[in-house]
PDB file of N, CA and C in Angstrom:
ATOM      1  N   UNK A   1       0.845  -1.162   0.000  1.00  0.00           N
ATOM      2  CA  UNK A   1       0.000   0.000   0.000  1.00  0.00           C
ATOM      3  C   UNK A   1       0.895   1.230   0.000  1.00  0.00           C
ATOM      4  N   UNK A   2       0.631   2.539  -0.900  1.00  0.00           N
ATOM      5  CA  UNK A   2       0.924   3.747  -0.850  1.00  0.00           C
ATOM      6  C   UNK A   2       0.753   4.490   0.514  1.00  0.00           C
ATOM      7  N   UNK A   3       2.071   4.486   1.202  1.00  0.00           N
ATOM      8  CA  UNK A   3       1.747   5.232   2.604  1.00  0.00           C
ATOM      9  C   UNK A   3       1.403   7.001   1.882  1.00  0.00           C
ATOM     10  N   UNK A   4       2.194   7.795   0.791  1.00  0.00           N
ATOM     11  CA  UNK A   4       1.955   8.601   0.448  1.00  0.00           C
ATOM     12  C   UNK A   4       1.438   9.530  -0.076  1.00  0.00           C
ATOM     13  N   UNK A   5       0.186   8.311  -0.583  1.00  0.00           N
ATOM     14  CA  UNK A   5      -0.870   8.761  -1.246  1.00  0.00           C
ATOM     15  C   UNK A   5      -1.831   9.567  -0.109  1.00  0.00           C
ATOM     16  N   UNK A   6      -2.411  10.303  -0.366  1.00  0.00           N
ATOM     17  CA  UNK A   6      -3.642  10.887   0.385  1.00  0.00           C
ATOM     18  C   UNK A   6      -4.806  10.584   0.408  1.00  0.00           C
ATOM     19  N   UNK A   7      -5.450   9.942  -0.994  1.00  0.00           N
ATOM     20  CA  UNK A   7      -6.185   9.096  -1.095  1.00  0.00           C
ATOM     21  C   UNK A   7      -6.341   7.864  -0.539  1.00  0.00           C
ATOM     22  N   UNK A   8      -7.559   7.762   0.384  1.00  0.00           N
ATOM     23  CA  UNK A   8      -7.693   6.265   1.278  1.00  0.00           C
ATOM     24  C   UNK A   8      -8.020   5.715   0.530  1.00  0.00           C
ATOM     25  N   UNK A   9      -8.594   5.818  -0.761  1.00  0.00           N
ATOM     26  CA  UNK A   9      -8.900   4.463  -1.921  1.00  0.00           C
ATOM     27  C   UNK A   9      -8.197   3.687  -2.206  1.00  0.00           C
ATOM     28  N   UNK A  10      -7.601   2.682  -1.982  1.00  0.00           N
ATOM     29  CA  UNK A  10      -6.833   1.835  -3.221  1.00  0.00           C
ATOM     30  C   UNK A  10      -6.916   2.300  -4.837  1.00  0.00           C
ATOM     31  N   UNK A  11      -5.852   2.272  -5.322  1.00  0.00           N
ATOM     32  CA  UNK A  11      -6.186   2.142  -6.590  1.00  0.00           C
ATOM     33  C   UNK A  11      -6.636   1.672  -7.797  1.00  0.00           C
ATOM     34  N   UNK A  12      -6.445   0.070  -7.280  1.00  0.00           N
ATOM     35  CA  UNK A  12      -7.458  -0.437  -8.056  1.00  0.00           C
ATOM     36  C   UNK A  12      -8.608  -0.701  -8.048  1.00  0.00           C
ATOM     37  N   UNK A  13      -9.431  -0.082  -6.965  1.00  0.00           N
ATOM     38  CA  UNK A  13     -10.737  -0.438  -6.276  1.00  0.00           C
ATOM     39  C   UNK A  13     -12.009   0.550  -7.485  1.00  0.00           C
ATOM     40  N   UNK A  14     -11.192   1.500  -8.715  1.00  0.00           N
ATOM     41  CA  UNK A  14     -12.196   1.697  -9.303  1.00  0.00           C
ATOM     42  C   UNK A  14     -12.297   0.606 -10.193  1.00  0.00           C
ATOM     43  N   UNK A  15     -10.896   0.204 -10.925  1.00  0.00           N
ATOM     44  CA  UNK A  15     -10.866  -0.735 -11.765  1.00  0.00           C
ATOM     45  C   UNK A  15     -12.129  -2.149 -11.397  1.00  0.00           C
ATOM     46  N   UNK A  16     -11.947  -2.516  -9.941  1.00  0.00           N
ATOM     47  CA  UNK A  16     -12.497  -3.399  -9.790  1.00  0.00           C
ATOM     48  C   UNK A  16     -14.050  -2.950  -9.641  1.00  0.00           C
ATOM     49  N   UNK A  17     -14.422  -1.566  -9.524  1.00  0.00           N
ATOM     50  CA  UNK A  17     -16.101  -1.204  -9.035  1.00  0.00           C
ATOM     51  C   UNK A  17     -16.508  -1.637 -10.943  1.00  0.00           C
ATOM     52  N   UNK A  18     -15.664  -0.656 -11.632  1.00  0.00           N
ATOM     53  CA  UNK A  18     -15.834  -0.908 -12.858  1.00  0.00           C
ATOM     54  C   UNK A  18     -16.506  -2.131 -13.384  1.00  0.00           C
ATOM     55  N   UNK A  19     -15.970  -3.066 -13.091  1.00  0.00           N
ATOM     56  CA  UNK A  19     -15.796  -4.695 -13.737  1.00  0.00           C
ATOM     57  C   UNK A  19     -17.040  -5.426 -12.898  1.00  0.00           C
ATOM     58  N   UNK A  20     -16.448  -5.185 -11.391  1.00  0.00           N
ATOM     59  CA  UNK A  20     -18.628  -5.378 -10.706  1.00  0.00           C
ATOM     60  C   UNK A  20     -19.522  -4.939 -11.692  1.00  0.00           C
ATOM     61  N   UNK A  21     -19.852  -4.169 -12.031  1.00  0.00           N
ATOM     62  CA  UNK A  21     -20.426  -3.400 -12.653  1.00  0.00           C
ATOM     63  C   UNK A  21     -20.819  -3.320 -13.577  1.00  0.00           C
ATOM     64  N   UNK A  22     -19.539  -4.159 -14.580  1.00  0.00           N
ATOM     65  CA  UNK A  22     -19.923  -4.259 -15.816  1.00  0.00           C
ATOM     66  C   UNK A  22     -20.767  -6.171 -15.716  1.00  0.00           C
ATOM     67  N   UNK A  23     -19.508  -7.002 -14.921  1.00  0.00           N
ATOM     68  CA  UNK A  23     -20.492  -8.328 -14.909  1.00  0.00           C
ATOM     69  C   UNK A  23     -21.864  -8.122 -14.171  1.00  0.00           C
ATOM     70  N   UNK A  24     -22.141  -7.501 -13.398  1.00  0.00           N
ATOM     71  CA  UNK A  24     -23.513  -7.743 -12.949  1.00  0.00           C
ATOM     72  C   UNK A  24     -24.566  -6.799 -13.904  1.00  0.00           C
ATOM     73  N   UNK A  25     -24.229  -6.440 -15.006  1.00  0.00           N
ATOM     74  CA  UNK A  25     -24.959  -5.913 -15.616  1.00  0.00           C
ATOM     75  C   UNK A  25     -25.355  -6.953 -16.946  1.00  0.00           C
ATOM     76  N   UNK A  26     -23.794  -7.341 -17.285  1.00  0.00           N
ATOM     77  CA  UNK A  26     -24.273  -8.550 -17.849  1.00  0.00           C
ATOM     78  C   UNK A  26     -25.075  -9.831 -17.816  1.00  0.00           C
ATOM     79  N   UNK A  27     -24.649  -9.942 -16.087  1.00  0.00           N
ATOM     80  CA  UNK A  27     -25.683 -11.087 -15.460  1.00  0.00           C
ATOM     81  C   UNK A  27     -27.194 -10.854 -15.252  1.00  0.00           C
ATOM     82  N   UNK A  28     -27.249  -9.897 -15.272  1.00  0.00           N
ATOM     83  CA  UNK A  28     -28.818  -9.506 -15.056  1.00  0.00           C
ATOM     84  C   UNK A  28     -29.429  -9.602 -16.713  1.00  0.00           C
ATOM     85  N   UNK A  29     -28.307  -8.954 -17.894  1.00  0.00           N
ATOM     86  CA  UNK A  29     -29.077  -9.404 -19.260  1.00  0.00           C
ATOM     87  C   UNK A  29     -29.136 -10.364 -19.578  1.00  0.00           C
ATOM     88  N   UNK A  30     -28.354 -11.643 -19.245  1.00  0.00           N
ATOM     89  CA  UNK A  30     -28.170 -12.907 -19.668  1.00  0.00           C
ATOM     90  C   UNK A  30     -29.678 -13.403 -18.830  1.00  0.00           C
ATOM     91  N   UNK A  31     -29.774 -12.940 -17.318  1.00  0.00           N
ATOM     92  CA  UNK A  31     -30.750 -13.949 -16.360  1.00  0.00           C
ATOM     93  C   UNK A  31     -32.408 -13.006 -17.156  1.00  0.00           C
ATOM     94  N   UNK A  32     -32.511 -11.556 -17.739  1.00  0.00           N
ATOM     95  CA  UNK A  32     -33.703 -11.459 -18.236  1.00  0.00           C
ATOM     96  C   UNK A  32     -33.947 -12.092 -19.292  1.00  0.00           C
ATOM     97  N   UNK A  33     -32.529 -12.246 -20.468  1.00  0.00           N
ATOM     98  CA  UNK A  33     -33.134 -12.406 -21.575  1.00  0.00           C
ATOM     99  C   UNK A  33     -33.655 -14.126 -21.324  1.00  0.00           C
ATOM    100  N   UNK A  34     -33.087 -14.755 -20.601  1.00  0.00           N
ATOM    101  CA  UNK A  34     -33.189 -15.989 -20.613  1.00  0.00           C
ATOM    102  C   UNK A  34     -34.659 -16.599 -19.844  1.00  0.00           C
ATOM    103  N   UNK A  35     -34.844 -16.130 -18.960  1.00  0.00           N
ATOM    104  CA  UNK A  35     -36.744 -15.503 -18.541  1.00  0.00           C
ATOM    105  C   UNK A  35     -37.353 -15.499 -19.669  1.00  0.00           C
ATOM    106  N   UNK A  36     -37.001 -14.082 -20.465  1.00  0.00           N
ATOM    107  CA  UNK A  36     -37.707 -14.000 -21.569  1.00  0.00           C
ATOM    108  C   UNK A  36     -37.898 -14.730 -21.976  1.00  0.00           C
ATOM    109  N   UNK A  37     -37.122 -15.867 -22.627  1.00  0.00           N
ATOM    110  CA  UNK A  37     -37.547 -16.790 -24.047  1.00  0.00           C
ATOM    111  C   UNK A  37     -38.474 -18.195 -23.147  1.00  0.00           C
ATOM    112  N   UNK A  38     -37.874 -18.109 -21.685  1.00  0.00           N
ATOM    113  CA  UNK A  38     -38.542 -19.084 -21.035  1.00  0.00           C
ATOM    114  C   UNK A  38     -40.184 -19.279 -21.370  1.00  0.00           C
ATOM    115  N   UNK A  39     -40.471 -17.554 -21.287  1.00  0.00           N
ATOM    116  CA  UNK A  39     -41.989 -17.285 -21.012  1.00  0.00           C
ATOM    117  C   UNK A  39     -42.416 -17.283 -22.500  1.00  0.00           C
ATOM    118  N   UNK A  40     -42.257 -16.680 -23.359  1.00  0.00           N
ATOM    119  CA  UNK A  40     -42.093 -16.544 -24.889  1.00  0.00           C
ATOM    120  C   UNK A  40     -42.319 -18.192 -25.285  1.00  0.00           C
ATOM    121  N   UNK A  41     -41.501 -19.083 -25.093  1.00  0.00           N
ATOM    122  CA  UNK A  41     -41.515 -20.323 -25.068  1.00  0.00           C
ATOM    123  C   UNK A  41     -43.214 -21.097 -24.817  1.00  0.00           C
ATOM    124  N   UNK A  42     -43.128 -20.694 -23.333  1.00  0.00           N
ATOM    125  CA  UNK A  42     -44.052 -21.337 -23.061  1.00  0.00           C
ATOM    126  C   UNK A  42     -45.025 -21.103 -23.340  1.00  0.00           C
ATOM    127  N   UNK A  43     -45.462 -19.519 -23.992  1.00  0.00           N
ATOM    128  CA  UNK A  43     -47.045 -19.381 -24.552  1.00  0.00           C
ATOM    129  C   UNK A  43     -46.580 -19.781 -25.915  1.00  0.00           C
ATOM    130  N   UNK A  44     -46.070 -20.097 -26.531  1.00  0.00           N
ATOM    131  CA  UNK A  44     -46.120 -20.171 -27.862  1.00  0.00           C
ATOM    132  C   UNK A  44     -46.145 -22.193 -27.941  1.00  0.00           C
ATOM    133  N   UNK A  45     -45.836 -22.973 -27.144  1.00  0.00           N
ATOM    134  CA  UNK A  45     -46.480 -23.908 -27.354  1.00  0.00           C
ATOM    135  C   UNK A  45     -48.012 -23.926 -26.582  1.00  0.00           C
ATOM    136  N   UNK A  46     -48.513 -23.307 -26.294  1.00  0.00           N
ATOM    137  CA  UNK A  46     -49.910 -23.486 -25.662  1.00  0.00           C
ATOM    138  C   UNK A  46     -50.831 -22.897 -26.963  1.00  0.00           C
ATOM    139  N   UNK A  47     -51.116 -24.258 -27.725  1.00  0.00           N
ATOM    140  CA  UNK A  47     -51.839 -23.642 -28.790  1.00  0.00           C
ATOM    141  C   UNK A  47     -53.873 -23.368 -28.689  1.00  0.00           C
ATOM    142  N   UNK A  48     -53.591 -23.359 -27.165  1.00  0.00           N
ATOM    143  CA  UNK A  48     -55.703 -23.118 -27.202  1.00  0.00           C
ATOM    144  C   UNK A  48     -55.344 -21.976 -26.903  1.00  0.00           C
ATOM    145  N   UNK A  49     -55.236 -21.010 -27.224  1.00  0.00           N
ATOM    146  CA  UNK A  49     -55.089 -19.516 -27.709  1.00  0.00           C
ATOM    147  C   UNK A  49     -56.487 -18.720 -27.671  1.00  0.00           C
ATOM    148  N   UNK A  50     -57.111 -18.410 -26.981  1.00  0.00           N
ATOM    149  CA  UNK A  50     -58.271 -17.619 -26.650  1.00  0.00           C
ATOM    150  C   UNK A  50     -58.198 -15.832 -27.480  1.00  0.00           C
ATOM    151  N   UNK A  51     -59.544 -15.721 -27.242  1.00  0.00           N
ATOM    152  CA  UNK A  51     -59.380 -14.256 -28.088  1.00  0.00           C
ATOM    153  C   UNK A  51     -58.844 -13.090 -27.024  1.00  0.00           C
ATOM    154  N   UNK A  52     -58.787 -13.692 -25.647  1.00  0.00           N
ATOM    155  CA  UNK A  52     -58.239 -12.290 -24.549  1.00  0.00           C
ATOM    156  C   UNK A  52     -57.089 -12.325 -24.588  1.00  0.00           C
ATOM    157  N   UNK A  53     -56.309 -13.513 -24.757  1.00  0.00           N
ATOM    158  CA  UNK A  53     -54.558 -14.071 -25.107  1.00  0.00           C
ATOM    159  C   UNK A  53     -54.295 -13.113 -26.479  1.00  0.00           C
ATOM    160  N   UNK A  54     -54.825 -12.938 -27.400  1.00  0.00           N
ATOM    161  CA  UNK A  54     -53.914 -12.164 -28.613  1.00  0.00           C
ATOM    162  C   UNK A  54     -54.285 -11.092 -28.665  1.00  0.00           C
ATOM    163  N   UNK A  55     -53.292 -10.475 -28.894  1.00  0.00           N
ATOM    164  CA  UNK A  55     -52.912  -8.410 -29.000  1.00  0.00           C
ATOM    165  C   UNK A  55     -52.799  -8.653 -30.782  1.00  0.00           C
ATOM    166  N   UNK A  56     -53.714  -7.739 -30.866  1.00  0.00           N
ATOM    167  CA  UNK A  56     -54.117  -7.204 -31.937  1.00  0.00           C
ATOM    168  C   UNK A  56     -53.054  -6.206 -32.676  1.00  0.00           C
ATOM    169  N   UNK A  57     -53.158  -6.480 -34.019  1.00  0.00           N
ATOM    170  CA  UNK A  57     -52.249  -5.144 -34.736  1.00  0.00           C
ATOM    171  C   UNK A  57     -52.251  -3.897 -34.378  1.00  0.00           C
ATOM    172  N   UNK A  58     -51.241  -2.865 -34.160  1.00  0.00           N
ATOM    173  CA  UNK A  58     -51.281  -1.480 -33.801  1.00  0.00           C
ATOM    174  C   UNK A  58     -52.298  -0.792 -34.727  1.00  0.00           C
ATOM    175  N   UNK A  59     -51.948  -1.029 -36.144  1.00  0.00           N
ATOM    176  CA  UNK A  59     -52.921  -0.701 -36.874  1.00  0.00           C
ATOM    177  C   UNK A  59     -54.213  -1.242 -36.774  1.00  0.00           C
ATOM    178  N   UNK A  60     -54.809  -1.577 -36.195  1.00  0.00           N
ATOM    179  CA  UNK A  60     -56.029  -2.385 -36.122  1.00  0.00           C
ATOM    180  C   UNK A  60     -57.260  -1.130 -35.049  1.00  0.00           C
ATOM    181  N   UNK A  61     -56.109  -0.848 -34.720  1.00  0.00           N
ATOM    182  CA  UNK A  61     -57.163   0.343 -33.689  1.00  0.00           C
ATOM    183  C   UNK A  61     -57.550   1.847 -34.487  1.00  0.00           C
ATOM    184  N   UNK A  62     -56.477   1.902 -35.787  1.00  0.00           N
ATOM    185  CA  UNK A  62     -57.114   3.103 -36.504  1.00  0.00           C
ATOM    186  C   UNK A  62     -57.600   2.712 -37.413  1.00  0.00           C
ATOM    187  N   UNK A  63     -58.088   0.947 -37.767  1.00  0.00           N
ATOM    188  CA  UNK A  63     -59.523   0.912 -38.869  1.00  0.00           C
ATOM    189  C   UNK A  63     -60.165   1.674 -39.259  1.00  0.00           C
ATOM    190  N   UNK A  64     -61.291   1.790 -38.044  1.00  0.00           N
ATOM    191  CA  UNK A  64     -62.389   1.821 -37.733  1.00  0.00           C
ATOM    192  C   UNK A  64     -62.056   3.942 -38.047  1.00  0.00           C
ATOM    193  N   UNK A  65     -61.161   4.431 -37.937  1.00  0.00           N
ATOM    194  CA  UNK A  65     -60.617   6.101 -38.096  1.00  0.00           C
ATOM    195  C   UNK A  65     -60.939   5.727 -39.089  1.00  0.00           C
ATOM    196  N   UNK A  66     -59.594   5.142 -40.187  1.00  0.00           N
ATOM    197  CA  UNK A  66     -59.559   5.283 -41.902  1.00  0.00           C
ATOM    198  C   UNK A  66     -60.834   5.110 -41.779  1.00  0.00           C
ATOM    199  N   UNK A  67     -61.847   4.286 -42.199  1.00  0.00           N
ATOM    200  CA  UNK A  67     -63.478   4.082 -42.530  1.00  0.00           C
ATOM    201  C   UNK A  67     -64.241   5.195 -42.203  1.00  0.00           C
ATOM    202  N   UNK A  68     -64.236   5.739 -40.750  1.00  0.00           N
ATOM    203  CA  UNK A  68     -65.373   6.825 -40.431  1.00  0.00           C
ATOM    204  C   UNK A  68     -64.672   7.942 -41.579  1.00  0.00           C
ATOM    205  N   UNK A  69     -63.511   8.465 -41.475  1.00  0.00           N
ATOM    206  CA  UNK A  69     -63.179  10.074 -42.182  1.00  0.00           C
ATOM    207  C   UNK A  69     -62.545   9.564 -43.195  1.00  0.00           C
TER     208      UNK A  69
END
């Protein structure tokens, strides 16, 4: 350790906040995306598919606009 430094930080302690930082950011995209496809997965083999289960086209809500004007 630097007795002369003035700084009580270590010096490599940003290097290392850095790298926390960067893996747990990674770990959290790896553990959502992997959720994701879990769930994605699992409705997409459930083929009794009800009409409250499917989202409709974006365009589908300004039909009924184009037609009236």
């Amino acid at each position: 350790m630097n007795t002369n430094s003035s700084n009580p930080v270590a010096a490599g302690s940003l290097t290392d906040r850095l790298m926390a930082i960067s893996l747990a950011t990674l770990s959290m995209f790896v553990v959502g995306y992997s959720a994701t496809r879990v769930v994605l997965n699992a409705l997409s083999t459930d083929t009794s598919a009800t009409a409250e289960s499917i989202t409709p086209h974006q365009a589908e809500m300004w039909k009924v606009f184009g037609q009236r004007f």
